[in-house]
Protein backbone atom coordinates (compact mmCIF):
# COMPACT_ATOMS: atom_id res chain seq x y z
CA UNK A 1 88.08 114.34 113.74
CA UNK A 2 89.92 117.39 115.28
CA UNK A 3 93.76 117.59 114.76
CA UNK A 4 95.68 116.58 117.20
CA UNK A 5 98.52 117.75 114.95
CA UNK A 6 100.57 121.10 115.44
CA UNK A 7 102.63 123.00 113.70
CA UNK A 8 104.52 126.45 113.95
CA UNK A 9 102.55 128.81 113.21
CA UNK A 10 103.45 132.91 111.33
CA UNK A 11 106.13 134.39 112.95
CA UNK A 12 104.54 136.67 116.04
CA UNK A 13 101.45 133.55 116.25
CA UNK A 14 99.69 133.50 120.02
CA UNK A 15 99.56 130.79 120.13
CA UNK A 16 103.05 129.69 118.41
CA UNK A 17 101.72 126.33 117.46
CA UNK A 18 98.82 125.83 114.79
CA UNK A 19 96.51 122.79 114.07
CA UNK A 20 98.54 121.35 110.78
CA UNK A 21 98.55 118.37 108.59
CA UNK A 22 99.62 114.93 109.89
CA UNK A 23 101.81 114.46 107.31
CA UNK A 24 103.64 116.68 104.28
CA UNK A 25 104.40 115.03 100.75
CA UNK A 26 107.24 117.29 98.90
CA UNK A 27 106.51 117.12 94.98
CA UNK A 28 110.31 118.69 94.24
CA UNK A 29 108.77 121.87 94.07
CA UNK A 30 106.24 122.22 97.43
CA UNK A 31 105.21 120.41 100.00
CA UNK A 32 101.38 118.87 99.88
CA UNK A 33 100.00 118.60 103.49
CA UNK A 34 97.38 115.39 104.14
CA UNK A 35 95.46 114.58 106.96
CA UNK A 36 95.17 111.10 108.82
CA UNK A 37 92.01 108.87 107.68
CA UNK A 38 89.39 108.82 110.08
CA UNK A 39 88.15 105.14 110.98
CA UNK A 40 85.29 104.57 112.41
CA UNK A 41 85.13 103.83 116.53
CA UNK A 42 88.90 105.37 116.32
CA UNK A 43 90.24 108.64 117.16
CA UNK A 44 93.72 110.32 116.34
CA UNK A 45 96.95 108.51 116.14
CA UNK A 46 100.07 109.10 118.20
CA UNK A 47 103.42 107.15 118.16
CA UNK A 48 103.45 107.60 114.87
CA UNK A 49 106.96 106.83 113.13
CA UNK A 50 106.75 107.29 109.38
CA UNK A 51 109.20 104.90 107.70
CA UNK A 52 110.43 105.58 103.86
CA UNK A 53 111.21 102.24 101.68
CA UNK A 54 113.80 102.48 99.88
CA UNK A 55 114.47 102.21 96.01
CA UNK A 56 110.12 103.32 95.97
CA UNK A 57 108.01 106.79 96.29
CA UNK A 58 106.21 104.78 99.32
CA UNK A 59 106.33 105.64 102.88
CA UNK A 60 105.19 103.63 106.03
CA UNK A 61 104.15 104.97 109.28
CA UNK A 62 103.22 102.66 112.11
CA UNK A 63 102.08 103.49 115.39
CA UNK A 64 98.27 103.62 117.48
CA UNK A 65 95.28 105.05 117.51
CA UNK A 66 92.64 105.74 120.40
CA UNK A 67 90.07 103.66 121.10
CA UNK A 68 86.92 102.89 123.18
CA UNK A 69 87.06 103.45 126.94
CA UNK A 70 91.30 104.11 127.35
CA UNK A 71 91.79 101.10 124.85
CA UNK A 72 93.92 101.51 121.67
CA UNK A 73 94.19 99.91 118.35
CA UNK A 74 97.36 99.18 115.94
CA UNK A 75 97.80 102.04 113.28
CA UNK A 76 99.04 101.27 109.85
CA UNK A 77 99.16 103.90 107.06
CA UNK A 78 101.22 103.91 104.00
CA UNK A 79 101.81 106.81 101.19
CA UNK A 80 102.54 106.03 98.06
């Protein structure tokens, strides 16, 4: 699946925005950039609101994905 996600891109970019991860995990020292799952029958997410729980390392991110013929399915993805 081709990301739908953008980033900015190098200083002077043309275009300024970059296909990117869909999400960035930061270790303490860098940040670790991971993609959405593909499902089958699905494409790319949007609405997504990621969500963190606190007191945990775990973070929730609801929103929907594409589906057949202008339809749409729930999207639930969590990070641990």
């Amino acid at each position: 699946m081709a990301s739908r996600v953008h980033a900015w891109g190098p200083p002077g970019s043309t275009p300024p925005l970059v296909p990117g991860p869909a999400f960035l995990a930061w270790n303490g020292q860098s940040f670790t950039g991971y993609g959405e799952p593909a499902v089958a029958g699905e494409g790319g997410s949007s609405v997504l609101r990621p969500a963190p729980v606190p007191g945990t390392a775990s973070v929730w991110s609801v929103g929907r994905a594409d589906g057949p013929e202008g339809t749409f399915a729930p999207r639930v993805l969590r990070f641990d």
